[in-house]
PDB file of N, CA and C in Angstrom:
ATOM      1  N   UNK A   1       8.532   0.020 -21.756  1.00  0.00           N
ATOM      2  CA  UNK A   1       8.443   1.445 -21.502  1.00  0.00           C
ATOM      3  C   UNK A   1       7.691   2.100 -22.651  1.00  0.00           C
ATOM      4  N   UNK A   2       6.614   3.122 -22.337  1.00  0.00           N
ATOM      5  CA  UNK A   2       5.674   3.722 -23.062  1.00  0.00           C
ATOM      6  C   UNK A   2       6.882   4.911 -23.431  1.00  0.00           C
ATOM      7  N   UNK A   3       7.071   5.302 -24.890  1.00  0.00           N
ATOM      8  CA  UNK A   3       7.539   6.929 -25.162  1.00  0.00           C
ATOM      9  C   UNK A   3       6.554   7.651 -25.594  1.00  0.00           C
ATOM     10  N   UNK A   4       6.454   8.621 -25.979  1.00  0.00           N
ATOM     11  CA  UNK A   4       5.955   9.903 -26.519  1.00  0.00           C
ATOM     12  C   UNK A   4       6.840  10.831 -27.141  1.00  0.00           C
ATOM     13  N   UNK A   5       6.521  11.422 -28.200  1.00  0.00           N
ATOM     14  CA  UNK A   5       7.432  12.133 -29.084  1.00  0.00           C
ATOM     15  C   UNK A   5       6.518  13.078 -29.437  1.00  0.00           C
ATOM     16  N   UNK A   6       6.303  14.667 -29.452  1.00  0.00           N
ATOM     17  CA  UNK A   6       5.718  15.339 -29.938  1.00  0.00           C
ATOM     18  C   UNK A   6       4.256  15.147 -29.528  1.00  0.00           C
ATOM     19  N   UNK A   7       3.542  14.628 -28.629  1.00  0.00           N
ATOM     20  CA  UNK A   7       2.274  14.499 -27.933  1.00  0.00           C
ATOM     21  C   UNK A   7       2.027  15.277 -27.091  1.00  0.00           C
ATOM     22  N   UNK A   8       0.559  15.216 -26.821  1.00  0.00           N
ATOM     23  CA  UNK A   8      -0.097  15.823 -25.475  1.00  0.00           C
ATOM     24  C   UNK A   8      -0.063  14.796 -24.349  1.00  0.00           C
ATOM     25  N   UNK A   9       0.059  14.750 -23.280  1.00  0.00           N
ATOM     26  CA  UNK A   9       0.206  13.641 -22.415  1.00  0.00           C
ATOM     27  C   UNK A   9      -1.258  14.639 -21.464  1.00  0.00           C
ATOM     28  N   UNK A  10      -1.942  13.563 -20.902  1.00  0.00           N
ATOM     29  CA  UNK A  10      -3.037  13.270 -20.298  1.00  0.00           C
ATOM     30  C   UNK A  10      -2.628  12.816 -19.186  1.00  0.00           C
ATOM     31  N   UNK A  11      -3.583  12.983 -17.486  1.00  0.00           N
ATOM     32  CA  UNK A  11      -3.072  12.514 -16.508  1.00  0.00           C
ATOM     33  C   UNK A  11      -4.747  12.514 -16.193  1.00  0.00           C
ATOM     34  N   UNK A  12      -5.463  11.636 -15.303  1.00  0.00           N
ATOM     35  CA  UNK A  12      -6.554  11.970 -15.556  1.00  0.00           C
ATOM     36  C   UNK A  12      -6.657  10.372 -14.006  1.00  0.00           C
ATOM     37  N   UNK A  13      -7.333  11.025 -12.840  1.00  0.00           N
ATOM     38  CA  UNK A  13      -7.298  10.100 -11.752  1.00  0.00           C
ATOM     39  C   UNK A  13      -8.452  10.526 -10.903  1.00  0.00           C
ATOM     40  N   UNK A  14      -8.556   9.462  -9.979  1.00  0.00           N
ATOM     41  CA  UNK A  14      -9.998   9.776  -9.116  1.00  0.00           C
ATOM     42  C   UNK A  14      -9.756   8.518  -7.846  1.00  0.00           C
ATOM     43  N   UNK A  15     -10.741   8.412  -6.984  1.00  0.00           N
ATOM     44  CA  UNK A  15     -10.435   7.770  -5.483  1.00  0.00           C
ATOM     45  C   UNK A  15     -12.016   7.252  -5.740  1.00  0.00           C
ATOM     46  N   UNK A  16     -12.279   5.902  -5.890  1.00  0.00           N
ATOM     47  CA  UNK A  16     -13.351   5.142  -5.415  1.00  0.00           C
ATOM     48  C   UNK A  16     -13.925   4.291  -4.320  1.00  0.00           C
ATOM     49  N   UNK A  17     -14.704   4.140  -4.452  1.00  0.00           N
ATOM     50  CA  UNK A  17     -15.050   2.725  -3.608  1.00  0.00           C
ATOM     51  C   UNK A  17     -15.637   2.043  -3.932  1.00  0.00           C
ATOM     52  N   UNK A  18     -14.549   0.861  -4.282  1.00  0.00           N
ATOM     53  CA  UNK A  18     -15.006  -0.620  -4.488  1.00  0.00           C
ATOM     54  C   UNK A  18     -16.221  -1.355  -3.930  1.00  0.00           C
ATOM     55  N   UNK A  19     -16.245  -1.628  -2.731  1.00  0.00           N
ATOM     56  CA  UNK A  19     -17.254  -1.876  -2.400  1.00  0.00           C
ATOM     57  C   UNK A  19     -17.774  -1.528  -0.960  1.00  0.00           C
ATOM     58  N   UNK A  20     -18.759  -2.088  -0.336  1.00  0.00           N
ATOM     59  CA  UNK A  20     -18.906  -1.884   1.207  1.00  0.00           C
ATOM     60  C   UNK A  20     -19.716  -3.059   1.756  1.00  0.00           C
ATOM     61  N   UNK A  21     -19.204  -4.450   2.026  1.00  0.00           N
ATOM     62  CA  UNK A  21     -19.952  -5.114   2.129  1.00  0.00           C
ATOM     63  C   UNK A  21     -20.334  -5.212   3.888  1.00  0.00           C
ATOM     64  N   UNK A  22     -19.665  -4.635   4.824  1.00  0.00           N
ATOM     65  CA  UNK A  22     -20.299  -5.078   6.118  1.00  0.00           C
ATOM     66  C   UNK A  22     -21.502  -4.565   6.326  1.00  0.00           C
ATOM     67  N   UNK A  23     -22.156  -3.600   5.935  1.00  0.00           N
ATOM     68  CA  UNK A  23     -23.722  -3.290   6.765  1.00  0.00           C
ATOM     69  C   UNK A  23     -24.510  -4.426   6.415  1.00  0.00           C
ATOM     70  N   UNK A  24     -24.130  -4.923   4.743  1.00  0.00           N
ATOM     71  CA  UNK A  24     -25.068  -5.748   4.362  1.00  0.00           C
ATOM     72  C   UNK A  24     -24.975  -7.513   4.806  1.00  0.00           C
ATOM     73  N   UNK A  25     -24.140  -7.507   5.088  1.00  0.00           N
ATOM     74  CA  UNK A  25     -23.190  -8.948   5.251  1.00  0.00           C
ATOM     75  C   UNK A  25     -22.936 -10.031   3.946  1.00  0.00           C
ATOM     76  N   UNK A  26     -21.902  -8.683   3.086  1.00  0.00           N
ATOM     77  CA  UNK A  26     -21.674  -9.289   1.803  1.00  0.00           C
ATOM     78  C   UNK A  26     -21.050 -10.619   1.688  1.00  0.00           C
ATOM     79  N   UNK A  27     -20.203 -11.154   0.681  1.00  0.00           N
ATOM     80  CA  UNK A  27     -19.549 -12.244   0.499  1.00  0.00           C
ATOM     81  C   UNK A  27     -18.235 -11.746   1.192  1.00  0.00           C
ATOM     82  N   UNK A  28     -17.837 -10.329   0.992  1.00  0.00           N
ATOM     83  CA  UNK A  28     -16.341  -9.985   1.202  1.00  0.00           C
ATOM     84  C   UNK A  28     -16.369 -10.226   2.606  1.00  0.00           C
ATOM     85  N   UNK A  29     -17.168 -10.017   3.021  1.00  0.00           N
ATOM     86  CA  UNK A  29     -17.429  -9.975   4.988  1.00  0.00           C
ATOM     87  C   UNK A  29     -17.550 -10.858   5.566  1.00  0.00           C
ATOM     88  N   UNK A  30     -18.363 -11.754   4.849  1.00  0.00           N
ATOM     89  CA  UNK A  30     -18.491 -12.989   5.474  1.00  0.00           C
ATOM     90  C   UNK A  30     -17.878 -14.233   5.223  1.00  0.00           C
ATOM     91  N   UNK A  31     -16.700 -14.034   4.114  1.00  0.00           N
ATOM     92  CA  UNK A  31     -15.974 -14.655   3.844  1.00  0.00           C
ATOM     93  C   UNK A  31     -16.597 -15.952   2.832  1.00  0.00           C
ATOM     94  N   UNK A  32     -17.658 -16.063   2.554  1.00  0.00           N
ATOM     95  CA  UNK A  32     -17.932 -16.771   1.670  1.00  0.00           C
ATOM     96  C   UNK A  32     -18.412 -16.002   0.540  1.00  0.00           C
ATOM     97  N   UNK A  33     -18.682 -17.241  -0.659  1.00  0.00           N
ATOM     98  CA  UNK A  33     -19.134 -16.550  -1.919  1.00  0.00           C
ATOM     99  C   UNK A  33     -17.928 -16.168  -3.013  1.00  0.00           C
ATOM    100  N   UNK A  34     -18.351 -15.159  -3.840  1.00  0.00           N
ATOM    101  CA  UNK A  34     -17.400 -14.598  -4.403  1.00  0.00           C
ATOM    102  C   UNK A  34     -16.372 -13.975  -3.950  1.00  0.00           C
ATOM    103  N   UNK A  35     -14.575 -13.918  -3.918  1.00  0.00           N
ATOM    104  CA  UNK A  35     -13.968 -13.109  -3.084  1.00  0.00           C
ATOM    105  C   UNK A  35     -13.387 -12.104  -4.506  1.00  0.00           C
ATOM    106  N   UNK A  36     -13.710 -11.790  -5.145  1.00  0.00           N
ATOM    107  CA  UNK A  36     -13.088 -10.637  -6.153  1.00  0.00           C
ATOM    108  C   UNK A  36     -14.552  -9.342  -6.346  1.00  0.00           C
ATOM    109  N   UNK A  37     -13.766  -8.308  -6.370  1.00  0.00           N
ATOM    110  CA  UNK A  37     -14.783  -7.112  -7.325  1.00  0.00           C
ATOM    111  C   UNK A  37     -14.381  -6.746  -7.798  1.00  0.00           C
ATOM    112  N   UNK A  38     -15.128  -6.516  -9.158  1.00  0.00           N
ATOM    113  CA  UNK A  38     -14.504  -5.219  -9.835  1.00  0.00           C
ATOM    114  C   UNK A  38     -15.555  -4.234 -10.265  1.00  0.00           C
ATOM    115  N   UNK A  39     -15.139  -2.697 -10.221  1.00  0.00           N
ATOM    116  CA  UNK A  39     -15.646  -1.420 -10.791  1.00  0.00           C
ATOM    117  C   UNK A  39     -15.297  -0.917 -12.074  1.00  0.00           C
ATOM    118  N   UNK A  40     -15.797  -0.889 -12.396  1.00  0.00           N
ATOM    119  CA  UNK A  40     -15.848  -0.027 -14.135  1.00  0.00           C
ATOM    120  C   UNK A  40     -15.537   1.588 -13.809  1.00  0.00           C
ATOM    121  N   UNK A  41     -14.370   2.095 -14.895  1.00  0.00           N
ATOM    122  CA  UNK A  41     -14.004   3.143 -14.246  1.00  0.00           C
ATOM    123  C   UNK A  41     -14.174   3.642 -15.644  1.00  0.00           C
ATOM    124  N   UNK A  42     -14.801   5.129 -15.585  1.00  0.00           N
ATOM    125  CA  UNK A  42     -14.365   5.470 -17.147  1.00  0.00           C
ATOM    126  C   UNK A  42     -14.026   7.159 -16.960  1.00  0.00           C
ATOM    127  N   UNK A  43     -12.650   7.184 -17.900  1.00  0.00           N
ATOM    128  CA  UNK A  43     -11.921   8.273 -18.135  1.00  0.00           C
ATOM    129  C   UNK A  43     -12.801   9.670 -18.402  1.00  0.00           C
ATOM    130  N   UNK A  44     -12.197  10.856 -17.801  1.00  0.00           N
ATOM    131  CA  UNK A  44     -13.638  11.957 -18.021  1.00  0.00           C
ATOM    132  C   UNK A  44     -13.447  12.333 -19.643  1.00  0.00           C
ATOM    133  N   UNK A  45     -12.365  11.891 -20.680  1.00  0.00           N
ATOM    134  CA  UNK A  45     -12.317  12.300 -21.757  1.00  0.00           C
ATOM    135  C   UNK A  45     -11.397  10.627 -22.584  1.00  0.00           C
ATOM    136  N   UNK A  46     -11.337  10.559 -23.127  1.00  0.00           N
ATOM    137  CA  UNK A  46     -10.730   9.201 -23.999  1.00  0.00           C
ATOM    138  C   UNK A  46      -9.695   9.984 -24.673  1.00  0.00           C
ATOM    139  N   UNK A  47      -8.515   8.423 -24.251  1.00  0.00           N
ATOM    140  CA  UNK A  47      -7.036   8.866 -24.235  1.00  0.00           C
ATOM    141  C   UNK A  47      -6.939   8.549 -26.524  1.00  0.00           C
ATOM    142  N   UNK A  48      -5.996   8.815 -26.226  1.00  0.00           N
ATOM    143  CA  UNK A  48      -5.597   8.520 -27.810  1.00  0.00           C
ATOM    144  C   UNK A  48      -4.895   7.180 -28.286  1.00  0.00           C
ATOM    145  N   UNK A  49      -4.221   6.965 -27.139  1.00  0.00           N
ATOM    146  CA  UNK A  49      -3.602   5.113 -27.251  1.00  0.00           C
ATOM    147  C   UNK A  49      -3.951   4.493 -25.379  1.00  0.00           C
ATOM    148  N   UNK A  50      -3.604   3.307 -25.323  1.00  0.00           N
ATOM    149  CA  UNK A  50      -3.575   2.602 -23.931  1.00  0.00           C
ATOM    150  C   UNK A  50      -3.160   3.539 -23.016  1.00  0.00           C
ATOM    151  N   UNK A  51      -3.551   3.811 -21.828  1.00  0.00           N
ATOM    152  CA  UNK A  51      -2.653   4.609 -21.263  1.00  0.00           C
ATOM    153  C   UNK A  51      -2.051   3.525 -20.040  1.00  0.00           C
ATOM    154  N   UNK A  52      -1.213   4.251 -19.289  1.00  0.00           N
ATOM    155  CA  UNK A  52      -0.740   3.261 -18.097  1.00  0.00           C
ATOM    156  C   UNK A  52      -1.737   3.384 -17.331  1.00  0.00           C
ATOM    157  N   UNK A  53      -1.975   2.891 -16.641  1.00  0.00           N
ATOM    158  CA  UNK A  53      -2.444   3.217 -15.124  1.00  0.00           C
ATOM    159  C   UNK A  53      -2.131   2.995 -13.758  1.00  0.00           C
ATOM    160  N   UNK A  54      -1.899   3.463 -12.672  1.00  0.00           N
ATOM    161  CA  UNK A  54      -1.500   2.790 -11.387  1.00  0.00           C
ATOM    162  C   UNK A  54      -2.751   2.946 -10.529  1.00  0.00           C
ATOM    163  N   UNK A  55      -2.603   2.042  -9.393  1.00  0.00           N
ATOM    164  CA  UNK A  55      -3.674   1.691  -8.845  1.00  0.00           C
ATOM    165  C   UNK A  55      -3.237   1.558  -7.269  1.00  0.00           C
ATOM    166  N   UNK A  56      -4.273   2.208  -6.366  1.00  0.00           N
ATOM    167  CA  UNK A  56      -3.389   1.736  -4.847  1.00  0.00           C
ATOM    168  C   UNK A  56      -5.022   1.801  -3.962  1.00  0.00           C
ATOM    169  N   UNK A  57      -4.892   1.009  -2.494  1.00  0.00           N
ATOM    170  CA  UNK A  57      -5.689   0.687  -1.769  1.00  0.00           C
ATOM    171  C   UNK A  57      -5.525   2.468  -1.158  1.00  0.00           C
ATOM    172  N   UNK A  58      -6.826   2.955  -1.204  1.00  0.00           N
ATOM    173  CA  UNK A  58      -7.030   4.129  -0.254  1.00  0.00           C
ATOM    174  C   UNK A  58      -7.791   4.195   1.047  1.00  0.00           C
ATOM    175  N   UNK A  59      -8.328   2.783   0.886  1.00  0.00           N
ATOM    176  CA  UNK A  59      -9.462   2.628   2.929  1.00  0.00           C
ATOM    177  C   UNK A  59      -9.385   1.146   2.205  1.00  0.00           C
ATOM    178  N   UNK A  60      -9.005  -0.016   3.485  1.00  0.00           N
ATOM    179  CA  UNK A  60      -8.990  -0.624   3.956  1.00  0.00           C
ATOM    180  C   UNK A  60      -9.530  -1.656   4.933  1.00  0.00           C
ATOM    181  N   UNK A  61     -11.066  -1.457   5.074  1.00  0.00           N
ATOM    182  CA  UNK A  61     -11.813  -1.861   6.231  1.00  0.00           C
ATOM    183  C   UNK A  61     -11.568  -3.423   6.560  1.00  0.00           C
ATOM    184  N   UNK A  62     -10.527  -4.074   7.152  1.00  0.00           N
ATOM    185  CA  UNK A  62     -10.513  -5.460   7.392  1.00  0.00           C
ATOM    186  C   UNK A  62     -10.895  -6.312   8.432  1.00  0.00           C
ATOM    187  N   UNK A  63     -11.046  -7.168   9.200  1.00  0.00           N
ATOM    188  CA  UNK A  63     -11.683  -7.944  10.456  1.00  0.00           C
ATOM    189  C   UNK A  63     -10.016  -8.197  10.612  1.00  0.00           C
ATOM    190  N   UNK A  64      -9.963  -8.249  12.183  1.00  0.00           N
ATOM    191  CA  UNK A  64      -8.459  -8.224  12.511  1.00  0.00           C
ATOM    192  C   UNK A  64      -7.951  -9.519  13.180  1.00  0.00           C
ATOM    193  N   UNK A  65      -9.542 -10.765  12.878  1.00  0.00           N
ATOM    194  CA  UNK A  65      -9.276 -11.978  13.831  1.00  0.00           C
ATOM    195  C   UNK A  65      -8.990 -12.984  12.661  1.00  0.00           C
ATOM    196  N   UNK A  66      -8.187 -12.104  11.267  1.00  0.00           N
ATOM    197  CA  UNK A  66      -7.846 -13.142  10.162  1.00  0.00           C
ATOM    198  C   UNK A  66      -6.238 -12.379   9.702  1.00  0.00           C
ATOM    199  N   UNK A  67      -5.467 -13.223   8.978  1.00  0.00           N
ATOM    200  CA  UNK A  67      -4.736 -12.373   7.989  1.00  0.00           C
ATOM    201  C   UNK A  67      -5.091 -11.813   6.585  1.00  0.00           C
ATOM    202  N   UNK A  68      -4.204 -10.428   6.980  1.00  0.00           N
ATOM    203  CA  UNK A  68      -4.811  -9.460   5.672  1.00  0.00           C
ATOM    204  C   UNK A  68      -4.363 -10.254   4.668  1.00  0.00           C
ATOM    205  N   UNK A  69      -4.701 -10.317   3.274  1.00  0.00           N
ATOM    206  CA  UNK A  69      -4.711 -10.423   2.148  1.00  0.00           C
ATOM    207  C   UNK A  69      -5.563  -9.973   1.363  1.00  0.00           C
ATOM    208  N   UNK A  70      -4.678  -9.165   0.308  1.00  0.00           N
ATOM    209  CA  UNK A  70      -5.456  -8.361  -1.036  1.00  0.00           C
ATOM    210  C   UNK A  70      -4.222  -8.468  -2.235  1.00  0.00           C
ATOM    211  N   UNK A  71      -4.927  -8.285  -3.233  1.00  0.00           N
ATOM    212  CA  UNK A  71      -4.486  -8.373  -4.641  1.00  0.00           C
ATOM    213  C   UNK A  71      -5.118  -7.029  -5.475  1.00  0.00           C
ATOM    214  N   UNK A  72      -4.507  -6.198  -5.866  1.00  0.00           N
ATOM    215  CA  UNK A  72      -5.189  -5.157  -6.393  1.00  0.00           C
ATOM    216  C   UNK A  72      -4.589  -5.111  -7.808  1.00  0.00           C
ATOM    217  N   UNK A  73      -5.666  -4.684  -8.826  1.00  0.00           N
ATOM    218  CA  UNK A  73      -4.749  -4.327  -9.913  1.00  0.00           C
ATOM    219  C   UNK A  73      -6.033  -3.721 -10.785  1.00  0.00           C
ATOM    220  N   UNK A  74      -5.680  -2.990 -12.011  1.00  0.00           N
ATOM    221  CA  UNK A  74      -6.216  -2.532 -12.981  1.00  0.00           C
ATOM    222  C   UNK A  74      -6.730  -3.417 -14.365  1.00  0.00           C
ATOM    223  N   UNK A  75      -7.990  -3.768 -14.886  1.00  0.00           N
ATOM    224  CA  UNK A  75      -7.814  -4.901 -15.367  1.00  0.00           C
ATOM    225  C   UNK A  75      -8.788  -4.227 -16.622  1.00  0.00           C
ATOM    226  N   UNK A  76      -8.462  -4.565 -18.262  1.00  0.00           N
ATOM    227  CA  UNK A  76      -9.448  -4.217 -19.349  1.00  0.00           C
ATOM    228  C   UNK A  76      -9.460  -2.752 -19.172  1.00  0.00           C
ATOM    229  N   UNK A  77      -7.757  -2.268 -19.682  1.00  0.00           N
ATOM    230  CA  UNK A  77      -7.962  -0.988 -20.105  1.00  0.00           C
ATOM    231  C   UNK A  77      -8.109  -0.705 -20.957  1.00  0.00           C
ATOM    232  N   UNK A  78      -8.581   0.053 -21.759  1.00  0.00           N
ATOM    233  CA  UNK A  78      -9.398   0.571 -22.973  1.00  0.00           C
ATOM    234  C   UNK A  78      -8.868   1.900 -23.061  1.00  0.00           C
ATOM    235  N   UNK A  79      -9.196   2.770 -24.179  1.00  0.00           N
ATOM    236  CA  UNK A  79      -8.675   4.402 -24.387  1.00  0.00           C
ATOM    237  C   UNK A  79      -9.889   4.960 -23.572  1.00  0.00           C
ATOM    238  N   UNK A  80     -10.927   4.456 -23.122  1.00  0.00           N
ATOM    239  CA  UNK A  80     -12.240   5.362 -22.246  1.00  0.00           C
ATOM    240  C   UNK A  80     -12.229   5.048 -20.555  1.00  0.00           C
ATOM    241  N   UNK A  81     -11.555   3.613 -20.629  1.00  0.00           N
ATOM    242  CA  UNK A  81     -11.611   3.231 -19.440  1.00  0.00           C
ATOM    243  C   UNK A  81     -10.905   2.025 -18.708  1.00  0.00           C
ATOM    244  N   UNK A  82     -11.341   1.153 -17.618  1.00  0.00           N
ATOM    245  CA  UNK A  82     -10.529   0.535 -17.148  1.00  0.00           C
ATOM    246  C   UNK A  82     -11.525  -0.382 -16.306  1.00  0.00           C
ATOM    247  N   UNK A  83     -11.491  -1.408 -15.721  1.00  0.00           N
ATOM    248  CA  UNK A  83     -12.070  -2.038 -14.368  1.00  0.00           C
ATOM    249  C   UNK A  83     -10.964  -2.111 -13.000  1.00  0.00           C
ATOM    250  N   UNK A  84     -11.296  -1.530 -11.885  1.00  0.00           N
ATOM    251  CA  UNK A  84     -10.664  -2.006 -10.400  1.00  0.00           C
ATOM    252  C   UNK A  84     -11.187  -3.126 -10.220  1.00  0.00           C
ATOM    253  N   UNK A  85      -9.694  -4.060  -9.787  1.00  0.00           N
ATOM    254  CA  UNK A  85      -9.885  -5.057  -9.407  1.00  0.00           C
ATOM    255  C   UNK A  85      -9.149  -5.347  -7.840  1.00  0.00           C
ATOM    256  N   UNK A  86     -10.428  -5.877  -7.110  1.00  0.00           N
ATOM    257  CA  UNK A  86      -9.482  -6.202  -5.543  1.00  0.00           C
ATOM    258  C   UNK A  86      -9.862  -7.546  -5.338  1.00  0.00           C
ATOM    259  N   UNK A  87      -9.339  -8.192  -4.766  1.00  0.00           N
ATOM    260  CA  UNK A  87      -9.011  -9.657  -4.421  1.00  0.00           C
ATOM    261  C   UNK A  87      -8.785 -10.111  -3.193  1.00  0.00           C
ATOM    262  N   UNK A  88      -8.976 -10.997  -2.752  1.00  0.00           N
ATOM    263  CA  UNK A  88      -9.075 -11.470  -1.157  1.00  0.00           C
ATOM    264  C   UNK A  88      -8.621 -13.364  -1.654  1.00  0.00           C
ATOM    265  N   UNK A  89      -8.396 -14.278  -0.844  1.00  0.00           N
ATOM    266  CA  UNK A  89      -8.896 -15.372  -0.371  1.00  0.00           C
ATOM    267  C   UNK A  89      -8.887 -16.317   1.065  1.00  0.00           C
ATOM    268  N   UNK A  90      -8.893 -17.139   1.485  1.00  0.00           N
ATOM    269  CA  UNK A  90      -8.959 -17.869   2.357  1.00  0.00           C
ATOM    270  C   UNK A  90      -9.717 -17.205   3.393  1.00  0.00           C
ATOM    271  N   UNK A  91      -9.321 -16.942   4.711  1.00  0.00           N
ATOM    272  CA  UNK A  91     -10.157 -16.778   5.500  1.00  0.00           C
ATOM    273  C   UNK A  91     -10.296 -15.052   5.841  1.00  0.00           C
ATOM    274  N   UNK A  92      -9.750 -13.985   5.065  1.00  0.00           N
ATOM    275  CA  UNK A  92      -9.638 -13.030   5.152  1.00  0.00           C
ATOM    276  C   UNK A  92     -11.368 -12.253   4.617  1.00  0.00           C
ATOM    277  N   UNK A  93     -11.282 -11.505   5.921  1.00  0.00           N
ATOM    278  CA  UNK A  93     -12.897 -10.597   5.573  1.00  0.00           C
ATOM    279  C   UNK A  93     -12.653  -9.249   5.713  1.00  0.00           C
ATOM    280  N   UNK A  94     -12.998  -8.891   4.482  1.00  0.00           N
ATOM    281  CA  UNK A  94     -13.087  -7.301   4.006  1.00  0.00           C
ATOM    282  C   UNK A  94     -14.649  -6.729   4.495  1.00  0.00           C
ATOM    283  N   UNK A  95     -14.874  -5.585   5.239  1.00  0.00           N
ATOM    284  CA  UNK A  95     -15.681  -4.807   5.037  1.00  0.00           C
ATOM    285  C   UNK A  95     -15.514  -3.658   4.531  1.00  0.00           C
ATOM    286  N   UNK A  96     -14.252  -3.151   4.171  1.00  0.00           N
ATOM    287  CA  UNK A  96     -14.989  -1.901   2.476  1.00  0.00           C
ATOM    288  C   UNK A  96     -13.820  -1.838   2.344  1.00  0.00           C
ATOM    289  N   UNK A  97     -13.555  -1.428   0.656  1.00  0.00           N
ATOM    290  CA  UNK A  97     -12.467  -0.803   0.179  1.00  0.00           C
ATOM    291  C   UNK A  97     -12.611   0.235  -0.632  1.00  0.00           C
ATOM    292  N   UNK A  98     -11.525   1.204  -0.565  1.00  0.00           N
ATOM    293  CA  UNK A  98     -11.979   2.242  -1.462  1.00  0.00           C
ATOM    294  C   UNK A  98     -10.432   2.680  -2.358  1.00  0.00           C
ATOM    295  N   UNK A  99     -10.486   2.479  -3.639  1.00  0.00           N
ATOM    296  CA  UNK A  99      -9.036   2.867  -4.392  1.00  0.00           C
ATOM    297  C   UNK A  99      -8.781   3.953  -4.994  1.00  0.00           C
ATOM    298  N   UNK A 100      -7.506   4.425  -4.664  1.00  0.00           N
ATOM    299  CA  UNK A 100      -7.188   5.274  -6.101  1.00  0.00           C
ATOM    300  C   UNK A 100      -6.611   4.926  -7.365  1.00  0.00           C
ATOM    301  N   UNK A 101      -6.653   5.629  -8.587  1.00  0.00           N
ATOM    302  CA  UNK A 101      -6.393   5.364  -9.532  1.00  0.00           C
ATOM    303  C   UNK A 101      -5.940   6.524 -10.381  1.00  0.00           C
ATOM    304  N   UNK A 102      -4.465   6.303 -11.315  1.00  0.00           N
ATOM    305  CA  UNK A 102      -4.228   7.432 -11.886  1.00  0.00           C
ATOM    306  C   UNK A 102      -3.991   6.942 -13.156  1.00  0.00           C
ATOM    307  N   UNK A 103      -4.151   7.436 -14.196  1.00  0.00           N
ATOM    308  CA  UNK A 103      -4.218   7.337 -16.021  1.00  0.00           C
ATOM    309  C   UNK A 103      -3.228   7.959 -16.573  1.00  0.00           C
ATOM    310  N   UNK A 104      -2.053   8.038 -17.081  1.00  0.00           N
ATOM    311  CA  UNK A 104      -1.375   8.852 -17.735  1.00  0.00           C
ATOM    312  C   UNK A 104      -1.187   8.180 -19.437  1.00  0.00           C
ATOM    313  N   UNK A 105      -0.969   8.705 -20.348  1.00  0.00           N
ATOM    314  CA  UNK A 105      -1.133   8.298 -21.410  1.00  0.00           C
ATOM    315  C   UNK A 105      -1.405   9.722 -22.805  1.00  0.00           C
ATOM    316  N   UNK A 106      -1.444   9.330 -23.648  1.00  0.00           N
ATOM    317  CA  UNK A 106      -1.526  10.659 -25.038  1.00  0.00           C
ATOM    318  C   UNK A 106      -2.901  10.405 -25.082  1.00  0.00           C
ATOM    319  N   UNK A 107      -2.796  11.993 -25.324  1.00  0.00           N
ATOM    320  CA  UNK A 107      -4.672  12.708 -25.164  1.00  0.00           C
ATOM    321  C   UNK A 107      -4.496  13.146 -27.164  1.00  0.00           C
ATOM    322  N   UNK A 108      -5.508  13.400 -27.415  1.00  0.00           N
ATOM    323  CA  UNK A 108      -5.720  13.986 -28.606  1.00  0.00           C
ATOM    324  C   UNK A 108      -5.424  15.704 -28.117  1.00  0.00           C
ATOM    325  N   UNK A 109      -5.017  16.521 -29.235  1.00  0.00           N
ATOM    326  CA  UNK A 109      -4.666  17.489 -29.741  1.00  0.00           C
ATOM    327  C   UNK A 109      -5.526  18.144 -30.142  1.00  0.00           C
ATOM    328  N   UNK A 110      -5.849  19.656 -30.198  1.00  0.00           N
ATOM    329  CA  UNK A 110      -6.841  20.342 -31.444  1.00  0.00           C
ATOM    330  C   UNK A 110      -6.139  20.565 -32.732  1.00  0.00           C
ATOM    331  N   UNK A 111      -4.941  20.269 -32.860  1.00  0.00           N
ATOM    332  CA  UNK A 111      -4.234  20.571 -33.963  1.00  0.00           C
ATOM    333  C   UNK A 111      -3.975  18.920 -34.492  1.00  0.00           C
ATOM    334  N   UNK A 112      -4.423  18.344 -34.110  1.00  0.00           N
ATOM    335  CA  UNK A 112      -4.625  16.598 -34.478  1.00  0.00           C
ATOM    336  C   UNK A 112      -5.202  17.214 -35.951  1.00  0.00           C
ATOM    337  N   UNK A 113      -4.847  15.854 -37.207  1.00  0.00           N
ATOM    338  CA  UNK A 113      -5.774  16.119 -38.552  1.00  0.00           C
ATOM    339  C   UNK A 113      -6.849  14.983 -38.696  1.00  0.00           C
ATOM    340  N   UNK A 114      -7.296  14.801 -38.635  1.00  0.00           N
ATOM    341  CA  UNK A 114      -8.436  13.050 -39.389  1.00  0.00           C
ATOM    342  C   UNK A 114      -8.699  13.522 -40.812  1.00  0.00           C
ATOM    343  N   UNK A 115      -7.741  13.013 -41.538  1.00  0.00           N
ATOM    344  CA  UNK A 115      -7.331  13.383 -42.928  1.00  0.00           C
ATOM    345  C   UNK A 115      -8.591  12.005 -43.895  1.00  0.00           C
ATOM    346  N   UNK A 116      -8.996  11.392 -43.117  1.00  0.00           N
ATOM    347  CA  UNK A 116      -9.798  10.120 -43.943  1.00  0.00           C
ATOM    348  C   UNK A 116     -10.475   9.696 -42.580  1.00  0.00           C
TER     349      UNK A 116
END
C-alpha cells in the first residue's frame, strides 16, 4: 500500500487505442506473428514518485469463431509515463483494442523547496 502524508496527490487518465489491426490484416487478426502490443503513454505533467496505475479494456473488437483471451496490464512505469500492454495467444484474433488508463500518485507542489 502506497501512503501519502502532507502531499499533493495527482490523478491524471486518458482512453487509447492500442491498436487496429483488421483493415490491415495485422498479426493480431490474423492470428499469426507477434501476439502482444504495447503503447507508450506519457503523463500530461510528471508525478513526483511511481504512481499507481489501473488499466481496463475500453473496445474490444474480437472474431467470435475463437475463444476470447486477453491479458492487459501497465508495464515500465516511470514518474512521466508508462507502456499499455495487451496480450492475446493461441487461436484468438483481435481486430482493435482501445484502453483506459488512470495514474494516481504525488504531484509536485509550488511550495516544494530544491534546496541543492
Amino acid at each position: 500500500m502506497k501512503k501519502y502524508v502532507g502531499s499533493l496527490i495527482g490523478i491524471d487518465q486518458g482512453n487509447d487505442e492500442v491498436f487496429s489491426d483488421f483493415a490491415s490484416g495485422g498479426d493480431m487478426w490474423t492470428g499469426h506473428g507477434s501476439r502482444e502490443r504495447r503503447k507508450k503513454i506519457k503523463f500530461s505533467e510528471p508525478f513526483r514518485s511511481i504512481p499507481s496505475v489501473q488499466v481496463a479494456l475500453s473496445l474490444w473488437d474480437m472474431d467470435q469463431g475463437a475463444n476470447v483471451r486477453a491479458d492487459i496490464t501497465a508495464d515500465k512505469i516511470t514518474l512521466t509515463g508508462f507502456e499499455l500492454v495487451f496480450r492475446t495467444w493461441s487461436d484468438t484474433r483481435v481486430a482493435r483494442v482501445r484502453m483506459n488508463w488512470m495514474a494516481i500518485g504525488e504531484v509536485a507542489s509550488e511550495d516544494d523547496w530544491d534546496l541543492y
